[in-house]
ModelCIF file with pLDDT and N, C-alpha, C, O atoms, coordinates in Angstrom:
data_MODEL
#
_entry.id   MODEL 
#
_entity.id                         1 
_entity.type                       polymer 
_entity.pdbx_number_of_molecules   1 
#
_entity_poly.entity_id                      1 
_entity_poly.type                           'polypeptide(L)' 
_entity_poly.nstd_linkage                   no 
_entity_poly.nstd_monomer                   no 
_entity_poly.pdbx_seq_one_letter_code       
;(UNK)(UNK)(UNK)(UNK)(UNK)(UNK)(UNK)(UNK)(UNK)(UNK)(UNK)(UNK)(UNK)(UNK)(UNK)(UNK)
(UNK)(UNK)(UNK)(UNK)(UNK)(UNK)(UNK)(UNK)(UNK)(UNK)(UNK)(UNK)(UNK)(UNK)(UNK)(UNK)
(UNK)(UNK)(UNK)(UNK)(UNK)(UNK)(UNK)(UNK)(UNK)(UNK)(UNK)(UNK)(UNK)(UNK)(UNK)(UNK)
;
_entity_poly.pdbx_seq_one_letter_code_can   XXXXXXXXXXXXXXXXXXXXXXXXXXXXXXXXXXXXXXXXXXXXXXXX 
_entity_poly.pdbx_strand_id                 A 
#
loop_
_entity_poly_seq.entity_id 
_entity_poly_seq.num 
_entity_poly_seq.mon_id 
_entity_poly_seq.hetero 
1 1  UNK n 
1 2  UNK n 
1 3  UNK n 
1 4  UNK n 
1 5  UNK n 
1 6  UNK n 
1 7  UNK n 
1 8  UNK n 
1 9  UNK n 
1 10 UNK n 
1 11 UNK n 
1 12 UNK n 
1 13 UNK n 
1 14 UNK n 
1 15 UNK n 
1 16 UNK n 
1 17 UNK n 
1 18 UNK n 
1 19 UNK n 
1 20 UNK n 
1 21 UNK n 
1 22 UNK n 
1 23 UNK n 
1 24 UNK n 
1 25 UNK n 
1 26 UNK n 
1 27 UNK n 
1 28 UNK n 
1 29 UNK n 
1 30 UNK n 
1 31 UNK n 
1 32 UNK n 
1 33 UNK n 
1 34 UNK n 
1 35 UNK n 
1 36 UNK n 
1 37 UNK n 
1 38 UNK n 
1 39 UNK n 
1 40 UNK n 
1 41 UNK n 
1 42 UNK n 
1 43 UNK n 
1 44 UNK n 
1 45 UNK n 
1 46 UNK n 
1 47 UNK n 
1 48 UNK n 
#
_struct_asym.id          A 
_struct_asym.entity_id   1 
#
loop_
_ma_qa_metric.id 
_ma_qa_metric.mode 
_ma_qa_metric.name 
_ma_qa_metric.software_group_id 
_ma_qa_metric.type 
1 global pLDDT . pLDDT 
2 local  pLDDT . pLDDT 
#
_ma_qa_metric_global.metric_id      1 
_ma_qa_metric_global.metric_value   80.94 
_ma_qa_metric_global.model_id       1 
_ma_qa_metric_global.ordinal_id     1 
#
loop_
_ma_qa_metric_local.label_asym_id 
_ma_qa_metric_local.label_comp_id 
_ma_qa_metric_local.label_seq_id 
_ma_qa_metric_local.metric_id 
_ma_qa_metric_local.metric_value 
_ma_qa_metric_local.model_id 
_ma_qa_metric_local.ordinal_id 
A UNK 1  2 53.00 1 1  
A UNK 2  2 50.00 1 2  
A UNK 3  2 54.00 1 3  
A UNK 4  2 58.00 1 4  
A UNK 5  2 59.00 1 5  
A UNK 6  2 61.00 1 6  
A UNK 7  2 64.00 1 7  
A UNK 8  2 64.00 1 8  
A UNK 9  2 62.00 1 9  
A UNK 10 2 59.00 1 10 
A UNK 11 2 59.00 1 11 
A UNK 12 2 62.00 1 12 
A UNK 13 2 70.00 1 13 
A UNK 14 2 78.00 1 14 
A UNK 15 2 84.00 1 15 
A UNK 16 2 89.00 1 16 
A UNK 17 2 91.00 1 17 
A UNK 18 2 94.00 1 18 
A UNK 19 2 96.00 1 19 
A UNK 20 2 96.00 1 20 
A UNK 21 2 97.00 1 21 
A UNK 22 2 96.00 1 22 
A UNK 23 2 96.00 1 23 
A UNK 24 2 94.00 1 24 
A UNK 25 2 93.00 1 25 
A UNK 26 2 93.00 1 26 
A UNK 27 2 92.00 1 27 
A UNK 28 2 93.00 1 28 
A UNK 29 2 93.00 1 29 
A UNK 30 2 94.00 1 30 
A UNK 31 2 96.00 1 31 
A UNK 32 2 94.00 1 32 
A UNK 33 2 95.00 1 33 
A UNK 34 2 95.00 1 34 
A UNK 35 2 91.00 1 35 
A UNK 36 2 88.00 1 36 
A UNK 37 2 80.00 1 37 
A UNK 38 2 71.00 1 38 
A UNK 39 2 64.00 1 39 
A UNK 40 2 72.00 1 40 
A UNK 41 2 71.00 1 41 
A UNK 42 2 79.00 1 42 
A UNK 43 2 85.00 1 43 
A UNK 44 2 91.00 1 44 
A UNK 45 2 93.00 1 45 
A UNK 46 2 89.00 1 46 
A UNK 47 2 92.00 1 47 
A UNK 48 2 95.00 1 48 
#
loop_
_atom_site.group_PDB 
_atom_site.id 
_atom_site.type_symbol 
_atom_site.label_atom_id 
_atom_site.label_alt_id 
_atom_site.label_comp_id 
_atom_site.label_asym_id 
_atom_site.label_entity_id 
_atom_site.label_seq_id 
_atom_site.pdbx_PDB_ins_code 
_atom_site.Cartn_x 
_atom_site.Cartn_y 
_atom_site.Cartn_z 
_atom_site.occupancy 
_atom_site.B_iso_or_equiv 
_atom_site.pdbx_formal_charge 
_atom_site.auth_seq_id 
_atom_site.auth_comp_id 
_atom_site.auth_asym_id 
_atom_site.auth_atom_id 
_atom_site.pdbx_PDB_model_num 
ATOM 1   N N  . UNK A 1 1  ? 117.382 -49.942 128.309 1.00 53.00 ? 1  UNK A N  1 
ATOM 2   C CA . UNK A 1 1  ? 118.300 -50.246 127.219 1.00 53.00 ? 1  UNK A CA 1 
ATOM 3   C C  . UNK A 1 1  ? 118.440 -51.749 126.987 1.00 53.00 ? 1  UNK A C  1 
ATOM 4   O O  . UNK A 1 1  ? 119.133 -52.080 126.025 1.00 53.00 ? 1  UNK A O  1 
ATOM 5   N N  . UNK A 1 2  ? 117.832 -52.790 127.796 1.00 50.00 ? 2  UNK A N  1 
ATOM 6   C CA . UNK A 1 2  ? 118.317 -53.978 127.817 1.00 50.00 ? 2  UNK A CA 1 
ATOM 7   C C  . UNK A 1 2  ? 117.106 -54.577 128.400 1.00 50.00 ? 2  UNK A C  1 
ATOM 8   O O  . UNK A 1 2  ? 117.230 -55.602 129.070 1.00 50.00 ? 2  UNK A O  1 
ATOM 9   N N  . UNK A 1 3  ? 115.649 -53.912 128.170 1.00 54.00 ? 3  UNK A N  1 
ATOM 10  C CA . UNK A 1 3  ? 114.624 -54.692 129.089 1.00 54.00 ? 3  UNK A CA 1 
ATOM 11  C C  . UNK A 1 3  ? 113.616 -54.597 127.778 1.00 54.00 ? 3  UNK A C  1 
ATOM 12  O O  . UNK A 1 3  ? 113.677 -53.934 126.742 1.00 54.00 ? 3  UNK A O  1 
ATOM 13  N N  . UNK A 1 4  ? 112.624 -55.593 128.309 1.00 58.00 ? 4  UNK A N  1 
ATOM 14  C CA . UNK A 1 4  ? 111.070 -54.772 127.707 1.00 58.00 ? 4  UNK A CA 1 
ATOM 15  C C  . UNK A 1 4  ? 110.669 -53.522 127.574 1.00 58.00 ? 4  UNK A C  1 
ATOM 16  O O  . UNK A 1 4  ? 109.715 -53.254 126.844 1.00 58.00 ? 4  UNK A O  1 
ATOM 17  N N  . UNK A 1 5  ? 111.375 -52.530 128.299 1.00 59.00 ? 5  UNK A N  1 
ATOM 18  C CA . UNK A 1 5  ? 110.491 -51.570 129.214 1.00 59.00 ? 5  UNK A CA 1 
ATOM 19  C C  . UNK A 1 5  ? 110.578 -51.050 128.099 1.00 59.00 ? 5  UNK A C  1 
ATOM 20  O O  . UNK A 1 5  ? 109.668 -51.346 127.325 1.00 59.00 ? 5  UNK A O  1 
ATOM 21  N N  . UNK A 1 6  ? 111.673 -50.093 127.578 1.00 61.00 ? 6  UNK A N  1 
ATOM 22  C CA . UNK A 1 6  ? 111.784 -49.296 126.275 1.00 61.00 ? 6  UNK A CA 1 
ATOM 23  C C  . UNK A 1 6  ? 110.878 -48.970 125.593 1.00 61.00 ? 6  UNK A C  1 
ATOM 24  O O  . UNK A 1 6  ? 110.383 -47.850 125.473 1.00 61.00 ? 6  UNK A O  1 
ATOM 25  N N  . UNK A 1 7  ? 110.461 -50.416 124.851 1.00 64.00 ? 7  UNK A N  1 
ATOM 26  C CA . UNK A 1 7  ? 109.256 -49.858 123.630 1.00 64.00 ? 7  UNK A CA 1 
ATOM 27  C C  . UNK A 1 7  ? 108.026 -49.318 124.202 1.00 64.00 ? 7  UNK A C  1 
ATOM 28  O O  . UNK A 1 7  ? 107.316 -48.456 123.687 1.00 64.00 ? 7  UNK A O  1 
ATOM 29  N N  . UNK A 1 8  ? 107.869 -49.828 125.165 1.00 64.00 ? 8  UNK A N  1 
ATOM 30  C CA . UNK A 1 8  ? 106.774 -48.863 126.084 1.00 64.00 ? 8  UNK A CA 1 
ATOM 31  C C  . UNK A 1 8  ? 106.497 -47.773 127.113 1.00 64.00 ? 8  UNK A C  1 
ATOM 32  O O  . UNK A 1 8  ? 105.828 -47.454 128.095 1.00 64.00 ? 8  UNK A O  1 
ATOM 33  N N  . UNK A 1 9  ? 107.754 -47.291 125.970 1.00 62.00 ? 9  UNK A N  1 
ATOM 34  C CA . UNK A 1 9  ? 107.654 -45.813 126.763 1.00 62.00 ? 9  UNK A CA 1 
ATOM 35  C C  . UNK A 1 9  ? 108.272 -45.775 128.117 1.00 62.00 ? 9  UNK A C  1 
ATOM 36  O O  . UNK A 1 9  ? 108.234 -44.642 128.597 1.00 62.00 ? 9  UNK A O  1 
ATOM 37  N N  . UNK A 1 10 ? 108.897 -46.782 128.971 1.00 59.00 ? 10 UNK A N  1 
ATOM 38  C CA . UNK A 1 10 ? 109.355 -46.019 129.996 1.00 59.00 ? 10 UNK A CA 1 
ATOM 39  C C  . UNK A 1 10 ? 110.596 -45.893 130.060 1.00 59.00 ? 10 UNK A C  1 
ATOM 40  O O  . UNK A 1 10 ? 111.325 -46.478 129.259 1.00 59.00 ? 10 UNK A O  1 
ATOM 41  N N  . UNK A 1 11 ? 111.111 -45.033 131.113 1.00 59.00 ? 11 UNK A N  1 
ATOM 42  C CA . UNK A 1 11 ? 112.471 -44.502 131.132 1.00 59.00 ? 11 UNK A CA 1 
ATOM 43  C C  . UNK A 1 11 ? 112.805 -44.558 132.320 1.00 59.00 ? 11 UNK A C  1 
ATOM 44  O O  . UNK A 1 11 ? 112.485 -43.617 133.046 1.00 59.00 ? 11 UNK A O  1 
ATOM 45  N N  . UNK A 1 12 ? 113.636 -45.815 132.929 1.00 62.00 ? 12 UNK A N  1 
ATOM 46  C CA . UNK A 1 12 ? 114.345 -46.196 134.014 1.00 62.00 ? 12 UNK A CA 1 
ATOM 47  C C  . UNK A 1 12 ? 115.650 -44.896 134.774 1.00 62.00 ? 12 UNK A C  1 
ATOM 48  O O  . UNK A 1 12 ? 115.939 -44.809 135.967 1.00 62.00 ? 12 UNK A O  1 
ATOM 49  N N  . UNK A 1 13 ? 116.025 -44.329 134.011 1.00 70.00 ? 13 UNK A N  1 
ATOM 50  C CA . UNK A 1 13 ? 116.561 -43.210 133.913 1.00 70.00 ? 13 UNK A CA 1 
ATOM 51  C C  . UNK A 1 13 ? 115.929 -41.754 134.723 1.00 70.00 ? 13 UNK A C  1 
ATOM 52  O O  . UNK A 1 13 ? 114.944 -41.355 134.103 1.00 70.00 ? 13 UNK A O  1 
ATOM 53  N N  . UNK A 1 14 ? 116.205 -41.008 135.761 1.00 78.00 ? 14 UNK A N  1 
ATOM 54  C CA . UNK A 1 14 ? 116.278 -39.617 135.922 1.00 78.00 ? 14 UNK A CA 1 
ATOM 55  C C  . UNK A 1 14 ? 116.988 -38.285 135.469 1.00 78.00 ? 14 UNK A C  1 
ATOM 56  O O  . UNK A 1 14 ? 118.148 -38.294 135.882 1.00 78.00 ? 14 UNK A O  1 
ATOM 57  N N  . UNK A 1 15 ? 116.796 -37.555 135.017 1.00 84.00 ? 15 UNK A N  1 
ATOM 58  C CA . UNK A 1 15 ? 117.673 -36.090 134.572 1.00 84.00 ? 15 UNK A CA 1 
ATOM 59  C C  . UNK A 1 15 ? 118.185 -36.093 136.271 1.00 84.00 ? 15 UNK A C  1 
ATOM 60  O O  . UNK A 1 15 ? 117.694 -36.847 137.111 1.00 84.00 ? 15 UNK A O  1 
ATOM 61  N N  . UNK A 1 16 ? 119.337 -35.018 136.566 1.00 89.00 ? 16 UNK A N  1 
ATOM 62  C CA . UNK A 1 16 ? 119.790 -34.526 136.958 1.00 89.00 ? 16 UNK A CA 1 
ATOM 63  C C  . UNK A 1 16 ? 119.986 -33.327 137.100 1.00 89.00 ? 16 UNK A C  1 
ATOM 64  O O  . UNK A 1 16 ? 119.710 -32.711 136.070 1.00 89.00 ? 16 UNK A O  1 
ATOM 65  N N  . UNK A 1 17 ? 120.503 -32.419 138.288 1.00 91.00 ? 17 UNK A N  1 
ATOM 66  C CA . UNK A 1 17 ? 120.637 -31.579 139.150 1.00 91.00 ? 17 UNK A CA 1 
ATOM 67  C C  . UNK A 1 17 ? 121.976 -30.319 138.155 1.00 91.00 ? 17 UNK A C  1 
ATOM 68  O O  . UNK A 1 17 ? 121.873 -29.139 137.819 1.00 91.00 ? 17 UNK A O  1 
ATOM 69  N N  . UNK A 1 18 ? 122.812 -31.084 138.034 1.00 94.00 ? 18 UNK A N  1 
ATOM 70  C CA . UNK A 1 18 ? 124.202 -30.575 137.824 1.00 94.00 ? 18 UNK A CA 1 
ATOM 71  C C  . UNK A 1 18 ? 125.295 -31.151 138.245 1.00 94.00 ? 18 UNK A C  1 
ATOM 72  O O  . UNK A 1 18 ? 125.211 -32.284 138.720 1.00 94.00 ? 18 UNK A O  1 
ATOM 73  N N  . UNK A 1 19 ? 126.510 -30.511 138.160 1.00 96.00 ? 19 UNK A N  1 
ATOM 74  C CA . UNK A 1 19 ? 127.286 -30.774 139.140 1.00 96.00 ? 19 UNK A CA 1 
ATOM 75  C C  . UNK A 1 19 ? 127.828 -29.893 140.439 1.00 96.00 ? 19 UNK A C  1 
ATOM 76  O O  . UNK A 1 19 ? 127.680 -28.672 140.480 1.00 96.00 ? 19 UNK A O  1 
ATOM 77  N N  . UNK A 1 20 ? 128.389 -30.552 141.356 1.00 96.00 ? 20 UNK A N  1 
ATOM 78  C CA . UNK A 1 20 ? 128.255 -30.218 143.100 1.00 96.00 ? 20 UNK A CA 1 
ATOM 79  C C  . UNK A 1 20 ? 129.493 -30.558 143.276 1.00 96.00 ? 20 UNK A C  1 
ATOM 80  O O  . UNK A 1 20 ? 130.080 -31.595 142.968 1.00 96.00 ? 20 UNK A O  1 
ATOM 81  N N  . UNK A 1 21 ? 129.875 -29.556 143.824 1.00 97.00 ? 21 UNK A N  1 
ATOM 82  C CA . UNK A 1 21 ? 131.417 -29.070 144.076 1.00 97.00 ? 21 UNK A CA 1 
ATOM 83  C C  . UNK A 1 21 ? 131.266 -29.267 145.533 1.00 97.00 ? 21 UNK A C  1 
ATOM 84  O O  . UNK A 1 21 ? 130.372 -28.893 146.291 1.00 97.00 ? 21 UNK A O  1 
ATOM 85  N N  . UNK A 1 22 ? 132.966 -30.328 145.873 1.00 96.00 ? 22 UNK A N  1 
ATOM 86  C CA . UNK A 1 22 ? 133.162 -29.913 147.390 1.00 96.00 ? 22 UNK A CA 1 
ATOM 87  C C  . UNK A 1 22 ? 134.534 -29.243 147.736 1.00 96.00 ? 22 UNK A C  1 
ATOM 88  O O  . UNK A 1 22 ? 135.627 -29.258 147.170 1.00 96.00 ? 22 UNK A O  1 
ATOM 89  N N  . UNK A 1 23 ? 134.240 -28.868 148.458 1.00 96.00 ? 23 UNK A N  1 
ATOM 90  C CA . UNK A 1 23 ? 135.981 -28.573 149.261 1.00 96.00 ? 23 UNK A CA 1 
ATOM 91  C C  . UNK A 1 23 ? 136.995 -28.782 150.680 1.00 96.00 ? 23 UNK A C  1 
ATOM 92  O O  . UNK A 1 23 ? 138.135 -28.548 151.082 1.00 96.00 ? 23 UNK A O  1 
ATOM 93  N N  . UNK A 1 24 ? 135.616 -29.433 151.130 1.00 94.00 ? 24 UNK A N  1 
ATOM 94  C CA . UNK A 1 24 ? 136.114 -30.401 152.304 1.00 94.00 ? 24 UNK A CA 1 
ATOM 95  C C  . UNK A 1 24 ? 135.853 -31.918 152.316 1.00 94.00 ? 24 UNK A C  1 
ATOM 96  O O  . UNK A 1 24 ? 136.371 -32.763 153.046 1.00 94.00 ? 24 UNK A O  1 
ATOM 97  N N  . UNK A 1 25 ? 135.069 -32.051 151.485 1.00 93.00 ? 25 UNK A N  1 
ATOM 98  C CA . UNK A 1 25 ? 134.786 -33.497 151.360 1.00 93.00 ? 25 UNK A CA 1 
ATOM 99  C C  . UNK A 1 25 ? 133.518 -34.100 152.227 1.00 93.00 ? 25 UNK A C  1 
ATOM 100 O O  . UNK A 1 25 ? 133.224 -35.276 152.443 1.00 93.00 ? 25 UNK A O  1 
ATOM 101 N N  . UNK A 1 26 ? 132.910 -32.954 152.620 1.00 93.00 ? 26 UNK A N  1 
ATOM 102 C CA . UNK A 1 26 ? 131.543 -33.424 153.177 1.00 93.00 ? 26 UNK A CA 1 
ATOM 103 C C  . UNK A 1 26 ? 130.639 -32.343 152.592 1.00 93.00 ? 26 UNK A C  1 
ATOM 104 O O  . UNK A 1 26 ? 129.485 -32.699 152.351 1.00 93.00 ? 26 UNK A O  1 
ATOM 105 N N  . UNK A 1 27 ? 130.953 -31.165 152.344 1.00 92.00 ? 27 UNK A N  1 
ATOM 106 C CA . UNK A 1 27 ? 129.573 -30.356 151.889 1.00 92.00 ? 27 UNK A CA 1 
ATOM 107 C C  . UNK A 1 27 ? 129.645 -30.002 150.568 1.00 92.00 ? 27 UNK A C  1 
ATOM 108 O O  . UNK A 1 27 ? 130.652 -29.394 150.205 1.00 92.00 ? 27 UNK A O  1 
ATOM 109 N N  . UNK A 1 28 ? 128.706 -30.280 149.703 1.00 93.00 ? 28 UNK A N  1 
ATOM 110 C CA . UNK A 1 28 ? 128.352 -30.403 148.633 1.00 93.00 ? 28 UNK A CA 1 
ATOM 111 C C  . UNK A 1 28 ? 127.995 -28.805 147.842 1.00 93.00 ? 28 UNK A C  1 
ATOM 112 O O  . UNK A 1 28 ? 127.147 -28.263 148.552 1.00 93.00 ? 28 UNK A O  1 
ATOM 113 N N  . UNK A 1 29 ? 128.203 -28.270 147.139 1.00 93.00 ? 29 UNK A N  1 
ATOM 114 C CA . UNK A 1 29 ? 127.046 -26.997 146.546 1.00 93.00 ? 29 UNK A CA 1 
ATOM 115 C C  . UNK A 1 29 ? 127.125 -27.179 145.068 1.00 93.00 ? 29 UNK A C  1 
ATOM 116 O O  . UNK A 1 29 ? 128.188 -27.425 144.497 1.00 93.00 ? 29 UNK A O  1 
ATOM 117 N N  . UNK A 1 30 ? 125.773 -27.032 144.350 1.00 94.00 ? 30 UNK A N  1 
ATOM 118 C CA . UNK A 1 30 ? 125.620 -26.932 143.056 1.00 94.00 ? 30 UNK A CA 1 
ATOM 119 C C  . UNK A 1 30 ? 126.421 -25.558 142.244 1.00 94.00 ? 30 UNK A C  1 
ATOM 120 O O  . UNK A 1 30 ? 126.403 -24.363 142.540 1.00 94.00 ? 30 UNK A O  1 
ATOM 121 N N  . UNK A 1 31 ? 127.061 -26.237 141.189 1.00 96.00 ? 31 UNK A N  1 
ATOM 122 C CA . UNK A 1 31 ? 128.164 -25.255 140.429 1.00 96.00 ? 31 UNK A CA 1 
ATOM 123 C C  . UNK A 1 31 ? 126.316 -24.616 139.508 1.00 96.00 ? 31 UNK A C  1 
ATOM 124 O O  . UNK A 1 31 ? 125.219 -25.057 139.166 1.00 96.00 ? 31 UNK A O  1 
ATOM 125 N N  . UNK A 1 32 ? 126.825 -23.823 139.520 1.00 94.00 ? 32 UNK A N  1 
ATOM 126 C CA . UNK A 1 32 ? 125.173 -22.558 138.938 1.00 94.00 ? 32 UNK A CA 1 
ATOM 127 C C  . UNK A 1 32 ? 125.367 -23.143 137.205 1.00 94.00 ? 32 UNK A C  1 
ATOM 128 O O  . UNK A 1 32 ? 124.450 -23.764 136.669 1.00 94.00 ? 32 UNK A O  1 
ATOM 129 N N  . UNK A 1 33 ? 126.823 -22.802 136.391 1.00 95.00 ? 33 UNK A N  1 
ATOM 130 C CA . UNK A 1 33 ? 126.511 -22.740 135.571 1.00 95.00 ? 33 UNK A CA 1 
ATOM 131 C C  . UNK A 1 33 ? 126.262 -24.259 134.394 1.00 95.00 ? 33 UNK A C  1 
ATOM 132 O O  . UNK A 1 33 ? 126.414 -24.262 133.173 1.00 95.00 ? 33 UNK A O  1 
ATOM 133 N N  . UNK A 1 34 ? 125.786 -25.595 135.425 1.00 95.00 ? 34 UNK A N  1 
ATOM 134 C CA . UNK A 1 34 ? 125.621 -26.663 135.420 1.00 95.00 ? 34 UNK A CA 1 
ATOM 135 C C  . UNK A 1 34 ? 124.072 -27.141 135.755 1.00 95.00 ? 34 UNK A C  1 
ATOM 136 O O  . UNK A 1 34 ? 123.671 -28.302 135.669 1.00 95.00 ? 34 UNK A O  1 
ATOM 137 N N  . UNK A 1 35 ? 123.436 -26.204 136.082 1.00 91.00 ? 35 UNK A N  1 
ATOM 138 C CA . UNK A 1 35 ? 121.898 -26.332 136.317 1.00 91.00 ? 35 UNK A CA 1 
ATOM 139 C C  . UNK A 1 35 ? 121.425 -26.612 134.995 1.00 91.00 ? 35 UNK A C  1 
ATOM 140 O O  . UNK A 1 35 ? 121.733 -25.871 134.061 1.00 91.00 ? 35 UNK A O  1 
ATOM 141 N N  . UNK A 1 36 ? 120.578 -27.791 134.813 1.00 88.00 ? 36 UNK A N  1 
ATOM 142 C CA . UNK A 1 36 ? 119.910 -27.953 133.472 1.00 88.00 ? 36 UNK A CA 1 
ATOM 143 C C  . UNK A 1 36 ? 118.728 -26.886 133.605 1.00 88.00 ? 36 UNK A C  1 
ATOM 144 O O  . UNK A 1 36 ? 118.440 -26.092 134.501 1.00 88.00 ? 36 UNK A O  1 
ATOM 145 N N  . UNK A 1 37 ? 118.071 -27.219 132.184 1.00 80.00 ? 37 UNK A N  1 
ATOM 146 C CA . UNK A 1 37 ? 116.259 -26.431 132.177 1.00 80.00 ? 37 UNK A CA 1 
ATOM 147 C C  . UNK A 1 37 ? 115.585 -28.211 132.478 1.00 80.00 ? 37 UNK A C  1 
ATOM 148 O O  . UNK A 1 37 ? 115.770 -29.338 132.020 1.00 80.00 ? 37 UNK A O  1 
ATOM 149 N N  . UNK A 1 38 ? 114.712 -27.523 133.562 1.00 71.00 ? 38 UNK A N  1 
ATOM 150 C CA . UNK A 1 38 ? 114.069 -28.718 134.531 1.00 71.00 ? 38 UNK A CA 1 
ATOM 151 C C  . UNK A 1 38 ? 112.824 -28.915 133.493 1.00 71.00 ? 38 UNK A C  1 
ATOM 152 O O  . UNK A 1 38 ? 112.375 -28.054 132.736 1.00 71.00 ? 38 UNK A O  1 
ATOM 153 N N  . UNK A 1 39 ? 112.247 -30.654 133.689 1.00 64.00 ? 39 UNK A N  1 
ATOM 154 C CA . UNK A 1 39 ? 111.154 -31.258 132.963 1.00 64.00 ? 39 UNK A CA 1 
ATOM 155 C C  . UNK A 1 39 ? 111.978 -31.210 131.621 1.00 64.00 ? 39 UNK A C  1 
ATOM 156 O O  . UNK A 1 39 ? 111.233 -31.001 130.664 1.00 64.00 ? 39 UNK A O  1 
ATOM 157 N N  . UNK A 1 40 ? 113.065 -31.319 131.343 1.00 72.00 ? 40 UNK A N  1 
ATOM 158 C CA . UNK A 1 40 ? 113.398 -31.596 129.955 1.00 72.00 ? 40 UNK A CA 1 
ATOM 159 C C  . UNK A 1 40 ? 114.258 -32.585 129.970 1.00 72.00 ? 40 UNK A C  1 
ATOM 160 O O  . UNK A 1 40 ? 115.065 -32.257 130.839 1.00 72.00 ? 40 UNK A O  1 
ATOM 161 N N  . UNK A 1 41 ? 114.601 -33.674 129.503 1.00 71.00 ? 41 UNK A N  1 
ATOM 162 C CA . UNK A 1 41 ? 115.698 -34.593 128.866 1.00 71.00 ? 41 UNK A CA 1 
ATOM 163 C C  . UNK A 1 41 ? 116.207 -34.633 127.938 1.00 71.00 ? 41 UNK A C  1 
ATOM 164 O O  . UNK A 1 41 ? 116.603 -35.711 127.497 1.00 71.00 ? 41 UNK A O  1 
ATOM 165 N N  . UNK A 1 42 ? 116.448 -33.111 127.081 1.00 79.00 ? 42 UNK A N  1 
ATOM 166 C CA . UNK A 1 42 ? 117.022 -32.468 126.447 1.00 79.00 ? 42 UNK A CA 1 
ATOM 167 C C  . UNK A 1 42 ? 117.869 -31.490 126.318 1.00 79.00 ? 42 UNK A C  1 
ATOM 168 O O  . UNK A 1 42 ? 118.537 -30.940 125.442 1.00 79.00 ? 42 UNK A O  1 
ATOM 169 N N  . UNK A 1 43 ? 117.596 -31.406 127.764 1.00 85.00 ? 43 UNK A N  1 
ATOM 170 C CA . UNK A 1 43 ? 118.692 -30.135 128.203 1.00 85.00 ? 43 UNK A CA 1 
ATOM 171 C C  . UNK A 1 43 ? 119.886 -30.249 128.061 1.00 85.00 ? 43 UNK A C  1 
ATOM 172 O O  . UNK A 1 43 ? 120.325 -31.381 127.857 1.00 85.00 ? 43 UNK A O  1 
ATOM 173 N N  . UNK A 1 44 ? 120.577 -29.391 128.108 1.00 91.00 ? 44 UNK A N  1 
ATOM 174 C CA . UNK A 1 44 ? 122.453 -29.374 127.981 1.00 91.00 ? 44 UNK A CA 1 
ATOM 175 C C  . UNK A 1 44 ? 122.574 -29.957 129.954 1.00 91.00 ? 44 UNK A C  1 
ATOM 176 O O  . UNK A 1 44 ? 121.613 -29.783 130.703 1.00 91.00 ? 44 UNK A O  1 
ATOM 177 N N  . UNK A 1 45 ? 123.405 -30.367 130.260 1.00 93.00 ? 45 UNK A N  1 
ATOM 178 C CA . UNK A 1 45 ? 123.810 -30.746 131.504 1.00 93.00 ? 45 UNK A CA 1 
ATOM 179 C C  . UNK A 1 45 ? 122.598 -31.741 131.948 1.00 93.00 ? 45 UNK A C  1 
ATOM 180 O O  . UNK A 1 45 ? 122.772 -32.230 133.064 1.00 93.00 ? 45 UNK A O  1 
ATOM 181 N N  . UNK A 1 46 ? 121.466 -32.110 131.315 1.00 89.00 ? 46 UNK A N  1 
ATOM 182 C CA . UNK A 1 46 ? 120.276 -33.008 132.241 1.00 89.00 ? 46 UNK A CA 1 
ATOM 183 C C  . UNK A 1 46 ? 121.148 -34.618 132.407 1.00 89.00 ? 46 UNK A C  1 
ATOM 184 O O  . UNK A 1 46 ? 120.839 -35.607 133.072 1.00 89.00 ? 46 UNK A O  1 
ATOM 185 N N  . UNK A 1 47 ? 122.110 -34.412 131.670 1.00 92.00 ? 47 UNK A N  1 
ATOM 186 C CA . UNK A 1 47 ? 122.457 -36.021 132.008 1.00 92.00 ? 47 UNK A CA 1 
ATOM 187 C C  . UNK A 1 47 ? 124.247 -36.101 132.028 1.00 92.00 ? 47 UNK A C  1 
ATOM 188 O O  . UNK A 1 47 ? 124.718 -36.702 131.063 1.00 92.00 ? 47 UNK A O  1 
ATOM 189 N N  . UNK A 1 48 ? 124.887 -35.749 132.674 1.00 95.00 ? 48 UNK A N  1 
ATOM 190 C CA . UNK A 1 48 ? 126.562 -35.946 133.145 1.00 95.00 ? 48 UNK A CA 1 
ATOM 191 C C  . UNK A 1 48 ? 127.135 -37.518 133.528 1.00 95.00 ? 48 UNK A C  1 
ATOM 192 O O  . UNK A 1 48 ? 128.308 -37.683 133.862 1.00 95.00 ? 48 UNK A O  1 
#
């Protein structure tokens, strides 16, 4: 957003997982209905 890189195509940026719920404050689990569709950066939830 603020480099060279942009116009040439690259994307400093990763999609994402979802979101990950804790309840003790150390173990993590993915909420299901927060899973993107993977290889897309179009997905609903690929970027939170």
């Amino acid at each position: 957003d603020f480099t060279n890189f942009g116009p040439l195509g690259y994307n400093g940026g990763f999609i994402g997982t979802g979101i990950y719920m804790s309840t003790d404050g150390n173990t993590f689990n993915q909420l299901e209905d927060t899973k993107p569709v993977m290889n897309s950066d179009t997905a609903a939830w690929a970027f939170i």
